[in-house]
N, C-alpha and C. Protein backbone atom coordinates (compact mmCIF):
# COMPACT_ATOMS: atom_id res chain seq x y z
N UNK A 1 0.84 -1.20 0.00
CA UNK A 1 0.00 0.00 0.00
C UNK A 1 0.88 1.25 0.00
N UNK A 2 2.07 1.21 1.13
CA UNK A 2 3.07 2.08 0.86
C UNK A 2 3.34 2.39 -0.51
N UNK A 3 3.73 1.19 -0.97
CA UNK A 3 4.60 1.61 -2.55
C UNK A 3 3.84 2.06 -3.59
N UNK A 4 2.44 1.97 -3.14
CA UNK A 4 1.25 2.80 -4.06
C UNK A 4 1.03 4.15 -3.93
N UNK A 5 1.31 4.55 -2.90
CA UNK A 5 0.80 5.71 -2.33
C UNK A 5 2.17 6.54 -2.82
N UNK A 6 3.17 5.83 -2.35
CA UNK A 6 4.92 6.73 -3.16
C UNK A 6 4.75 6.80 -4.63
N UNK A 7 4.43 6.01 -5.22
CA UNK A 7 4.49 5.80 -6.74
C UNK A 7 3.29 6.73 -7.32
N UNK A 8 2.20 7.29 -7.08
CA UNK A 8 1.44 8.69 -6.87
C UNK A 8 2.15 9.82 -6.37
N UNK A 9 2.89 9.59 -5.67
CA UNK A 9 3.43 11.15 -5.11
C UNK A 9 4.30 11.53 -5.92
N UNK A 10 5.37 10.13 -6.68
CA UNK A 10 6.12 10.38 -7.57
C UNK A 10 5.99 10.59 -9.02
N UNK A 11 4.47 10.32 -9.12
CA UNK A 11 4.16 10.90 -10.54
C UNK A 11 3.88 12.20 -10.31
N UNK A 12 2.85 12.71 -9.46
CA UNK A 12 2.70 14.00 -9.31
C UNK A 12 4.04 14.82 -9.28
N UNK A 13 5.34 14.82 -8.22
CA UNK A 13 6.00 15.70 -8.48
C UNK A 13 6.55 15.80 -9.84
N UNK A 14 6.91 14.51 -10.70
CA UNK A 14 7.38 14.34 -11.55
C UNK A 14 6.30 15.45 -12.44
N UNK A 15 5.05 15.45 -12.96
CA UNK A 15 4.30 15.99 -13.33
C UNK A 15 4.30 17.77 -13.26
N UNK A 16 4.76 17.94 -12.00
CA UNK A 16 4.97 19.12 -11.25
C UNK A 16 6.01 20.05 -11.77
N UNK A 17 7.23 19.15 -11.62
CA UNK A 17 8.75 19.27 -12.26
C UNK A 17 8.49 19.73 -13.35
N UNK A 18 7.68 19.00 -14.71
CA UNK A 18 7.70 18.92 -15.72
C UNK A 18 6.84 19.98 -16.54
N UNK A 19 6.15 20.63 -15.52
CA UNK A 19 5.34 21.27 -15.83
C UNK A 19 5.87 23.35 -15.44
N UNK A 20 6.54 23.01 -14.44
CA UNK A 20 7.32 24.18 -13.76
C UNK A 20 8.29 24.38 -14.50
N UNK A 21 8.96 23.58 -15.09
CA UNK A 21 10.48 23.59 -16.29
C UNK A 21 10.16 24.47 -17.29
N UNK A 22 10.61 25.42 -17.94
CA UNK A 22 9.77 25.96 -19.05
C UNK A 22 10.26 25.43 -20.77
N UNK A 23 11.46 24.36 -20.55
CA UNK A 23 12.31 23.79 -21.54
C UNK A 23 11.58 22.70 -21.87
N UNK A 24 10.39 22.16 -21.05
CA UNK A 24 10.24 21.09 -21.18
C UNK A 24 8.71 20.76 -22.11
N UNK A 25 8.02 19.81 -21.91
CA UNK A 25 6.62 19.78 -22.87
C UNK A 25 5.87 19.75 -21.61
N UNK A 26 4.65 21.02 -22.29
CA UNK A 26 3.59 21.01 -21.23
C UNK A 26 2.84 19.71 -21.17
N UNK A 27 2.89 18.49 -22.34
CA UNK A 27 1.74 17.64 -22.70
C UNK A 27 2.26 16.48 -21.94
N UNK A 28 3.36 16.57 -21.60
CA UNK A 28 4.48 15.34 -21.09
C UNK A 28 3.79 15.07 -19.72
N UNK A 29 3.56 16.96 -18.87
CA UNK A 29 3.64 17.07 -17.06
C UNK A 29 2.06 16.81 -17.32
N UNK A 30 1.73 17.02 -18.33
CA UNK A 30 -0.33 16.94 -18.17
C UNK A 30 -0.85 15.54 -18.41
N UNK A 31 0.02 14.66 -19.12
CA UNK A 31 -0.07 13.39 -18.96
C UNK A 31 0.58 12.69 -17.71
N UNK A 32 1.30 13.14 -17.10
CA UNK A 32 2.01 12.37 -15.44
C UNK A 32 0.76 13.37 -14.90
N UNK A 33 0.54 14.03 -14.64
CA UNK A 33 -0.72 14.68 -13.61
C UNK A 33 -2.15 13.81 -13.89
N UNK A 34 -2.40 12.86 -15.33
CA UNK A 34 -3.76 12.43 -15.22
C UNK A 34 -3.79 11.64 -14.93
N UNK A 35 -2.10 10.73 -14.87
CA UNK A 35 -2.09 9.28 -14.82
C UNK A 35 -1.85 9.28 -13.11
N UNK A 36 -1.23 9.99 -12.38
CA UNK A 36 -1.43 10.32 -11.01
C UNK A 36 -2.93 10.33 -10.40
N UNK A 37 -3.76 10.92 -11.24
CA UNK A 37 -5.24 11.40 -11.11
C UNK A 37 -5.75 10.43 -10.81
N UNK A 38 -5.57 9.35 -12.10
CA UNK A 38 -6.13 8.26 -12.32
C UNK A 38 -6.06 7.04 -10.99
N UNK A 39 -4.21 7.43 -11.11
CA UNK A 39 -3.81 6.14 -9.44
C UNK A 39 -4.78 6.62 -8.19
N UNK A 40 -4.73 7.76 -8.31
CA UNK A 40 -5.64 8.21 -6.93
C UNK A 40 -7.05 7.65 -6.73
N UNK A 41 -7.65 7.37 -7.70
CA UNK A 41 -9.18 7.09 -7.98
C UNK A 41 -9.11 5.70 -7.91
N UNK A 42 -7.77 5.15 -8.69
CA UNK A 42 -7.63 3.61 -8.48
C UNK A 42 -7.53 3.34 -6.74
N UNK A 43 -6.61 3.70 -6.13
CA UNK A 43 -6.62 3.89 -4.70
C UNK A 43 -7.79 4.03 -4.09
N UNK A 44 -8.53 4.85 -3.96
CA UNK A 44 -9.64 4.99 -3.54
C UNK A 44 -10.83 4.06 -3.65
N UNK A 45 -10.44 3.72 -4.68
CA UNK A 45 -11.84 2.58 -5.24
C UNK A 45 -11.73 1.28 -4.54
N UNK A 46 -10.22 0.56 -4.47
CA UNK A 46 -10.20 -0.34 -4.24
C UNK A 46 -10.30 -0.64 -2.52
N UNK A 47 -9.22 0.94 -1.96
CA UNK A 47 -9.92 0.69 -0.46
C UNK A 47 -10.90 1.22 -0.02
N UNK A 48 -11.57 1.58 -0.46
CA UNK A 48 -13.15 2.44 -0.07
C UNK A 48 -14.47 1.10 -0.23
């Protein structure tokens, strides 16, 4: 459950990073932010 919950935090910053960089692709940090989105809802679903 740990390594689920890290592996979300680490897409988000990654997402974050990628998105704050101005060298980088906005479409890159907006795809790690949905797929983060997504783990979260996966998370939720399964322990809720």
């Amino acid at each position: 459950m740990f390594l689920t919950w890290s592996s979300v935090l680490v897409t988000f910053g990654a997402g974050l990073l990628l998105f704050l960089s101005p060298g980088l692709s906005h479409l890159a940090s907006t795809i790690l932010i949905f797929v983060g989105i997504s783990l979260l809802f996966g998370l939720f679903s399964t322990a809720g």
